[in-house]
N, C-alpha and C. Protein backbone atom coordinates (compact mmCIF):
# COMPACT_ATOMS: atom_id res chain seq x y z
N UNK A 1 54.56 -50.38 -36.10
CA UNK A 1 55.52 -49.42 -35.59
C UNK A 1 55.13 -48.02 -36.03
N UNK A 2 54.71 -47.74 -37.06
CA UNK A 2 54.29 -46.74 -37.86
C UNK A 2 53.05 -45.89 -37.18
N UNK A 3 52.57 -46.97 -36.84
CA UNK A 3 50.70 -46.44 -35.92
C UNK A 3 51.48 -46.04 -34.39
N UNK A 4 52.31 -46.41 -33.85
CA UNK A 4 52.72 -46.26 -32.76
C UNK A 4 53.64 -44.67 -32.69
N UNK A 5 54.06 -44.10 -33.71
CA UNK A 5 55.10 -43.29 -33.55
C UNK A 5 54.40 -42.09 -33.93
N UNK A 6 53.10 -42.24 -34.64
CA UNK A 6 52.45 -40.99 -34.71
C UNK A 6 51.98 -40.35 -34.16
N UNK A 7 50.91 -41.20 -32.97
CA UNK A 7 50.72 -40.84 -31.80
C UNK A 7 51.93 -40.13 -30.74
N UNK A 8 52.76 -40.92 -30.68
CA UNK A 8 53.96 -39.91 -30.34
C UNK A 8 53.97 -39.18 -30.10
N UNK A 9 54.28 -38.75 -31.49
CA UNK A 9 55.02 -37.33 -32.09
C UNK A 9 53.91 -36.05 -31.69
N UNK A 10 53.04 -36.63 -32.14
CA UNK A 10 51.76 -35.73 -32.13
C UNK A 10 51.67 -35.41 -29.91
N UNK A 11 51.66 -36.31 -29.15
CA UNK A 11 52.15 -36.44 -28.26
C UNK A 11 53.12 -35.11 -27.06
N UNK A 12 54.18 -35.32 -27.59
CA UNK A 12 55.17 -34.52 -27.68
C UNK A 12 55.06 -33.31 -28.18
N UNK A 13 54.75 -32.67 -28.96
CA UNK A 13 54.16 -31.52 -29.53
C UNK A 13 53.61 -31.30 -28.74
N UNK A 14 52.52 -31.75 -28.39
CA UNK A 14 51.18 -31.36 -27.87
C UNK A 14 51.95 -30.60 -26.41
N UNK A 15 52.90 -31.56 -25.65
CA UNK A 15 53.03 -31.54 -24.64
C UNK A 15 53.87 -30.30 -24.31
N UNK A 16 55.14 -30.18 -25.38
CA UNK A 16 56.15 -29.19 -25.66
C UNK A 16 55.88 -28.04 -25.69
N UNK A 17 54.37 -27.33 -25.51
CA UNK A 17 54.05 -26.23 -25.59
C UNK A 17 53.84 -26.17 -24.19
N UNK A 18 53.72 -27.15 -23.57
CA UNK A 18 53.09 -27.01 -22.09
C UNK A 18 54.37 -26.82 -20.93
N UNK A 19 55.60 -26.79 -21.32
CA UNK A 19 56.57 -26.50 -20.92
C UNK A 19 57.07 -25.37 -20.39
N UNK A 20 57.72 -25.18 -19.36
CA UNK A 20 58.09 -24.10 -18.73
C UNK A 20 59.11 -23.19 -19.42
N UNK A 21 58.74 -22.31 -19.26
CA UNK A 21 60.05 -21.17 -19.78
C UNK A 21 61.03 -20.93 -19.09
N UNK A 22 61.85 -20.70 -19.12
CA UNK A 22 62.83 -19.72 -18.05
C UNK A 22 61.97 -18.21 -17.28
N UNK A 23 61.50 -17.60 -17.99
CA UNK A 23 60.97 -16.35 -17.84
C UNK A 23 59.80 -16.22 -16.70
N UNK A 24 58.51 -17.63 -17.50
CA UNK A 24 57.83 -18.11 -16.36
C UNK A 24 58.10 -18.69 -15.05
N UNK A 25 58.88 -19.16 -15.33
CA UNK A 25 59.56 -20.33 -13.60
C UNK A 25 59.76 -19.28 -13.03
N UNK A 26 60.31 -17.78 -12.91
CA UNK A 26 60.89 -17.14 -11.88
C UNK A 26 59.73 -16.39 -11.27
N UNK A 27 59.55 -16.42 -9.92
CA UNK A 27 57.66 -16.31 -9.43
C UNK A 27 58.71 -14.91 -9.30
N UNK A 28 57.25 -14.06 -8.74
CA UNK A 28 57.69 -12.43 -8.34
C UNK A 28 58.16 -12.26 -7.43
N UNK A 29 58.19 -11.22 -6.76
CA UNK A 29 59.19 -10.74 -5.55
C UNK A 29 57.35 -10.84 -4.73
N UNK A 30 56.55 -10.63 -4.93
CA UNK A 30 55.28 -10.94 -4.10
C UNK A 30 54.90 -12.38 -3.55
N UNK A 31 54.91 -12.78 -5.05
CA UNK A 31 54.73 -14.49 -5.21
C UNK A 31 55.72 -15.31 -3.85
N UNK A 32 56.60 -14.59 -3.69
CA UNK A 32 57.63 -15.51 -3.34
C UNK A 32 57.81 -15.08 -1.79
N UNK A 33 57.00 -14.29 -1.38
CA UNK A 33 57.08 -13.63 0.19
C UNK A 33 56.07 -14.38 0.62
N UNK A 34 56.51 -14.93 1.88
CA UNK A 34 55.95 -15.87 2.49
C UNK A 34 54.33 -15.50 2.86
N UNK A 35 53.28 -15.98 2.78
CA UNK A 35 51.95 -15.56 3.46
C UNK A 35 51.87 -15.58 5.09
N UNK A 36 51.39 -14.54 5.41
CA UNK A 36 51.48 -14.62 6.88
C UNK A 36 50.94 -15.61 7.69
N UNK A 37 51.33 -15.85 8.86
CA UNK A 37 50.49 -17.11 9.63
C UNK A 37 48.93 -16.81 10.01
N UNK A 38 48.06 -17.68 9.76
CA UNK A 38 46.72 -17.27 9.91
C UNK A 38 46.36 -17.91 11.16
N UNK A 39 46.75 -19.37 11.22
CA UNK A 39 46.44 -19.90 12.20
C UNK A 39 47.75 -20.77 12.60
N UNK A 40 48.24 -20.72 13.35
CA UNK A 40 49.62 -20.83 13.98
C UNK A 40 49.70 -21.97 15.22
N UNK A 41 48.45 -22.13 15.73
CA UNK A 41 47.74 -22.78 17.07
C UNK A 41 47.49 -24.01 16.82
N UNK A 42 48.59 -25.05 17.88
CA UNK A 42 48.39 -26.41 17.34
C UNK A 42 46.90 -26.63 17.90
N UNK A 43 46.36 -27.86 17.36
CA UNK A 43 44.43 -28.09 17.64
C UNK A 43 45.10 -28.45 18.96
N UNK A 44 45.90 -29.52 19.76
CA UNK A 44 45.92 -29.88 21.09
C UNK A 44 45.71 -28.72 21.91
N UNK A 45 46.25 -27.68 21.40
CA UNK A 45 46.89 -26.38 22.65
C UNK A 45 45.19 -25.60 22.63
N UNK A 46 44.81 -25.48 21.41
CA UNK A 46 43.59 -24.63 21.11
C UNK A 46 42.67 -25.56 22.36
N UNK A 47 42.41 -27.15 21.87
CA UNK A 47 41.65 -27.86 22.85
C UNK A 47 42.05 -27.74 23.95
N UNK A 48 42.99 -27.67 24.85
CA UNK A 48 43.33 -27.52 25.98
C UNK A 48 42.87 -26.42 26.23
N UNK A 49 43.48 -25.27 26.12
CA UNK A 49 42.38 -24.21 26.47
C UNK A 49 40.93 -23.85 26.34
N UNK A 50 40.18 -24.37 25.39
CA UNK A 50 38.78 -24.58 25.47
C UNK A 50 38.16 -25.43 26.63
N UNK A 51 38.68 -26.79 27.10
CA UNK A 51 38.41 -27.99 27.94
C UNK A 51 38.34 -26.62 29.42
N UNK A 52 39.79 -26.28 29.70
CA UNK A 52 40.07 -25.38 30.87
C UNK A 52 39.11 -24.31 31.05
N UNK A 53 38.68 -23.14 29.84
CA UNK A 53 37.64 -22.64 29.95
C UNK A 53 36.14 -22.86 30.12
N UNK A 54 35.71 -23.99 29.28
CA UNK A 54 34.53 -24.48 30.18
C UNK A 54 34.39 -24.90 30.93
N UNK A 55 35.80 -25.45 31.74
CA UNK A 55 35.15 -25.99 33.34
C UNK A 55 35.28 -24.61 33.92
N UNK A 56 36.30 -23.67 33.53
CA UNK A 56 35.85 -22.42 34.44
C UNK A 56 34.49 -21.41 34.39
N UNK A 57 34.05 -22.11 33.51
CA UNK A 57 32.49 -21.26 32.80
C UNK A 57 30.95 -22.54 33.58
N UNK A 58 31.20 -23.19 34.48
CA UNK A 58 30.16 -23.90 34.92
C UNK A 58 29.95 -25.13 33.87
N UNK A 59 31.10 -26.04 32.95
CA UNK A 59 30.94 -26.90 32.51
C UNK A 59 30.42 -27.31 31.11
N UNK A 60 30.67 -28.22 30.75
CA UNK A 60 30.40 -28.14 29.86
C UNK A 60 28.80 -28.40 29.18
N UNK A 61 28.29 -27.23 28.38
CA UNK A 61 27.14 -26.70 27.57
C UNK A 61 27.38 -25.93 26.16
N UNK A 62 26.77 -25.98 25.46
CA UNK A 62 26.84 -25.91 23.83
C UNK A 62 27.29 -24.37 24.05
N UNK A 63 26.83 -24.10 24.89
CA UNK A 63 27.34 -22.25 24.55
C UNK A 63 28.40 -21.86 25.40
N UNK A 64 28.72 -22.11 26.50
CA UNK A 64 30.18 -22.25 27.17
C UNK A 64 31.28 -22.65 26.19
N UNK A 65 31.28 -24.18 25.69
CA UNK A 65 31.88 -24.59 24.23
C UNK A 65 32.08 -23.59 23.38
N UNK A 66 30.98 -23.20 22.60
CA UNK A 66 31.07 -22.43 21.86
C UNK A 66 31.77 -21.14 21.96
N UNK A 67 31.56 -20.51 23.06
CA UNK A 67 32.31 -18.99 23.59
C UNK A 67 33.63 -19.19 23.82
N UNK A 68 34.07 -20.16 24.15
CA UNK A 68 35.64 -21.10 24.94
C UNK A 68 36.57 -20.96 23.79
N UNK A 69 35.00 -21.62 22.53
CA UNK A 69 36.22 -21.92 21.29
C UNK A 69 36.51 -20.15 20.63
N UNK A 70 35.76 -19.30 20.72
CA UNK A 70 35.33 -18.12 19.90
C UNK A 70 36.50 -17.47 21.25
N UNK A 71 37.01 -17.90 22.20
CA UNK A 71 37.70 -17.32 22.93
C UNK A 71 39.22 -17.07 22.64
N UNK A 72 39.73 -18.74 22.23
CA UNK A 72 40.72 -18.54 21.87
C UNK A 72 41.25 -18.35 20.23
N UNK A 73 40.34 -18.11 19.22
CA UNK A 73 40.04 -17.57 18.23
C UNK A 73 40.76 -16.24 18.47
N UNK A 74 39.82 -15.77 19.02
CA UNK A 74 40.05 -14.05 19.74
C UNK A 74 41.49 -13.87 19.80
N UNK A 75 42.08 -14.98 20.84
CA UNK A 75 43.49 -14.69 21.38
C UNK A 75 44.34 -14.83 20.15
N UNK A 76 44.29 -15.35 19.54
CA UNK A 76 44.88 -16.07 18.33
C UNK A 76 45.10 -15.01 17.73
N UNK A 77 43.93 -14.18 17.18
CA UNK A 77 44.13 -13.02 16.63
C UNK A 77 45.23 -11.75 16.71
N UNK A 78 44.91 -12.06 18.40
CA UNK A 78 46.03 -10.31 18.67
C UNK A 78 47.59 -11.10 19.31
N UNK A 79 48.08 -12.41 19.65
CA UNK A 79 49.23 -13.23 19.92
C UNK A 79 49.63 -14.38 18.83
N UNK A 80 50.55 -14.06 18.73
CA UNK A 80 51.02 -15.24 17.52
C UNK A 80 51.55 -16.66 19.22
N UNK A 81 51.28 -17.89 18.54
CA UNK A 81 51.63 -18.96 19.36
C UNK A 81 52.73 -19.02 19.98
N UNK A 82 53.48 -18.21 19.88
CA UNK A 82 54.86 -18.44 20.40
C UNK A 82 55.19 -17.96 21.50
N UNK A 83 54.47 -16.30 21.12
CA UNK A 83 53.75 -15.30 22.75
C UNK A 83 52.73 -15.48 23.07
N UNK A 84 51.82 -16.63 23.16
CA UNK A 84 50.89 -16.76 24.04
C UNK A 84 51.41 -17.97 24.47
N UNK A 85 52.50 -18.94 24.28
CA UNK A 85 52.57 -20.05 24.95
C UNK A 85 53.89 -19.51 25.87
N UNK A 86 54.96 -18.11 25.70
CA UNK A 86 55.52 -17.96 26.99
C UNK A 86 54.96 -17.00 27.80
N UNK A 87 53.48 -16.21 27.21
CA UNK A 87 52.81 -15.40 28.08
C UNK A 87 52.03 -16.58 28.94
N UNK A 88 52.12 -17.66 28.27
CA UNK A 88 51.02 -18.94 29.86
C UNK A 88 51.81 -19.48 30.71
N UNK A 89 53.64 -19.75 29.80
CA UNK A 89 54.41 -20.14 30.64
C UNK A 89 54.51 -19.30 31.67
N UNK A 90 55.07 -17.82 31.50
CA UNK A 90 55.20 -16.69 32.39
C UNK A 90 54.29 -16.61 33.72
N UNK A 91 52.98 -16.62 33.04
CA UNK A 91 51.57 -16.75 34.36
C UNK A 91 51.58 -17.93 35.32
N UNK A 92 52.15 -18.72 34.48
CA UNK A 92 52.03 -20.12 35.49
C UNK A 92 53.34 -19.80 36.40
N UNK A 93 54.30 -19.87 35.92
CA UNK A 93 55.48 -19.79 36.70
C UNK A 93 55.48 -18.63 37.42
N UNK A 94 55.05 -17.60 37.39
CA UNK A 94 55.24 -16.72 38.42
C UNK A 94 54.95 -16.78 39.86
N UNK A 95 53.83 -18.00 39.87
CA UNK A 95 53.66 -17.77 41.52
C UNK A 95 54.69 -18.75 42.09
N UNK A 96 55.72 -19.34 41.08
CA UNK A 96 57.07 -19.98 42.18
C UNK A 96 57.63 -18.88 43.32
N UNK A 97 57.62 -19.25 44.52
CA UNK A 97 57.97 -18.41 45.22
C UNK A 97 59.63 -18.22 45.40
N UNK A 98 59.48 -17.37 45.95
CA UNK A 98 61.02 -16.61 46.04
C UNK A 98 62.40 -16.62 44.90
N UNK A 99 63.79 -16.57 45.03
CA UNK A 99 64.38 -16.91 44.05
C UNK A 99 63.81 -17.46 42.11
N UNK A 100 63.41 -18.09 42.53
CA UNK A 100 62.99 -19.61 41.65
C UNK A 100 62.54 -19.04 40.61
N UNK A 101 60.95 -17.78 41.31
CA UNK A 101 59.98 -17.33 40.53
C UNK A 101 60.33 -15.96 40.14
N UNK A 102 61.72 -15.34 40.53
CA UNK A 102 61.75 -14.26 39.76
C UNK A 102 62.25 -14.42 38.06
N UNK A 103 62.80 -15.50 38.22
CA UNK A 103 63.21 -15.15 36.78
C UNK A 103 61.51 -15.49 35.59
N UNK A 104 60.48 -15.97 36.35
CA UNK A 104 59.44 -15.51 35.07
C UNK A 104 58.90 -14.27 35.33
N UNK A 105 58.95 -13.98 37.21
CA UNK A 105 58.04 -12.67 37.45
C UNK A 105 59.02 -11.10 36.86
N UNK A 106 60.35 -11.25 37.14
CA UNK A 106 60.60 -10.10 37.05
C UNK A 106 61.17 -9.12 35.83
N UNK A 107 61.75 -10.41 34.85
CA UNK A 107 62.14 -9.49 33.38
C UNK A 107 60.89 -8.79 32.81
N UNK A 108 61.10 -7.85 32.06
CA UNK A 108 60.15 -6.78 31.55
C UNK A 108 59.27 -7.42 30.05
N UNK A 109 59.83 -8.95 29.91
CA UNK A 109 59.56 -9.40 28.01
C UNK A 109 57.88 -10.29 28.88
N UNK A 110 58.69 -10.53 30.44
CA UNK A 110 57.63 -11.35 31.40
C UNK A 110 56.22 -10.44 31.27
N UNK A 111 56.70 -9.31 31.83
CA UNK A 111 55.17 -8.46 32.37
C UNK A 111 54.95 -8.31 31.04
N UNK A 112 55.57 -8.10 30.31
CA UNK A 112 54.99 -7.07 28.48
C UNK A 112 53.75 -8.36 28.26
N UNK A 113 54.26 -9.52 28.38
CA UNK A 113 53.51 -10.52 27.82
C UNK A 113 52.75 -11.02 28.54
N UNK A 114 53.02 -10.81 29.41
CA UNK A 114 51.41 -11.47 30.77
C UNK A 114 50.16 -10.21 30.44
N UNK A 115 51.06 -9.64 30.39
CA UNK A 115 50.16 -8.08 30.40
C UNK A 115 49.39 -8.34 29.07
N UNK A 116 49.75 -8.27 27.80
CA UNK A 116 49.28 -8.81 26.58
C UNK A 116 48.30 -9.59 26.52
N UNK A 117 48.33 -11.29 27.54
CA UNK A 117 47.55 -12.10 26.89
C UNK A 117 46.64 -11.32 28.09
N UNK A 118 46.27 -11.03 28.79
CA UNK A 118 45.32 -10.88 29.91
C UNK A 118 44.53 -9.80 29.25
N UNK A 119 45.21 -8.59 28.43
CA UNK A 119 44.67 -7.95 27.73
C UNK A 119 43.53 -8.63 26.49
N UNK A 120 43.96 -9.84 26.30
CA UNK A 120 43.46 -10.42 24.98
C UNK A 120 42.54 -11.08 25.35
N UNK A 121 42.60 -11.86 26.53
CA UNK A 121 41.70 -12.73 26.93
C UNK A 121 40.36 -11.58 27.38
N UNK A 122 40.68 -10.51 27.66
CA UNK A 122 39.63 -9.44 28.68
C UNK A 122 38.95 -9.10 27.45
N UNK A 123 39.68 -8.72 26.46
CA UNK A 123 38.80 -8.59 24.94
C UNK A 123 37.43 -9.70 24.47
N UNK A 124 38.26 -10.99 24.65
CA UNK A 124 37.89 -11.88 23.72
C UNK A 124 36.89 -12.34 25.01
N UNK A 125 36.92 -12.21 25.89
CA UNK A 125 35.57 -12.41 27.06
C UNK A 125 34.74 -11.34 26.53
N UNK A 126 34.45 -10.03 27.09
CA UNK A 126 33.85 -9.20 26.40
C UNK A 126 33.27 -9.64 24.80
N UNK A 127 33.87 -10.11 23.79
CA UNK A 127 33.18 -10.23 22.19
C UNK A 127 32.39 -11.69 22.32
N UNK A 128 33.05 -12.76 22.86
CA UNK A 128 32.50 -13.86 23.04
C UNK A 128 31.35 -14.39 24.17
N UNK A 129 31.27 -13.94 24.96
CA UNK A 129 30.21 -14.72 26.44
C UNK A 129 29.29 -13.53 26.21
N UNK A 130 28.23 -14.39 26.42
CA UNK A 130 26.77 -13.20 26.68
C UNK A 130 26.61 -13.33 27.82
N UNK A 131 26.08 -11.62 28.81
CA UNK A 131 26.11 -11.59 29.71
C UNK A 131 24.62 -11.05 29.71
């Protein structure tokens, strides 16, 4: 019993220094602000748009791939996922005709953001595809 309790003790000590403070536990006012989103883009949505761009680029080849993926990289950069998935909703739905399709064609959050990703994509063509 004696051999058993020394280890212990010694144990406990050891450990009791390794303990949190009050002072330490409270992180900073930095520590504790959220890090911004870096990559926000589920992999399905990223792959979907890569698949769509190389069939519009003559198919698939290591450097079509490659530019497709460096494409929506690009977009990623200047749209957080939330406005590039109602700036695709917006594009798609707009050519509903009449009634139906004004409500994606005609509010102003519509054009701001169609306008945006088309801007992004015209970028990220330009930095990515060799011409």
């Amino acid at each position: 019993m004696k051999n058993f309790l020394i280890p212990m003790l010694s144990a406990l000590v050891l450990l009791g220094g390794c303990a949190v403070t009050e002072d330490s536990a409270k992180p900073d006012a930095e520590a504790a602000a959220p890090a911004p989103m870096v990559n926000d883009y589920p992999t399905r949505d990223r792959v979907d748009y890569v698949l769509e761009c190389v069939a519009k680029h003559g198919g698939l080849t290591y450097i079509s791939q490659y530019a497709c993926g460096c494409k929506i990289d690009k977009i990623a950069e200047k749209l957080s996922f939330a406005e590039y998935e109602a700036a695709r909703t917006f594009s798609q739905m707009q050519k509903t005709a009449g009634e139906n399709g004004a409500a994606f064609r005609d509010p102003k959050q519509s054009k701001e953001l169609r306008s945006r990703l088309k801007e992004a994509e015209a970028e990220a063509e330009k930095a990515c595809f060799i011409k």
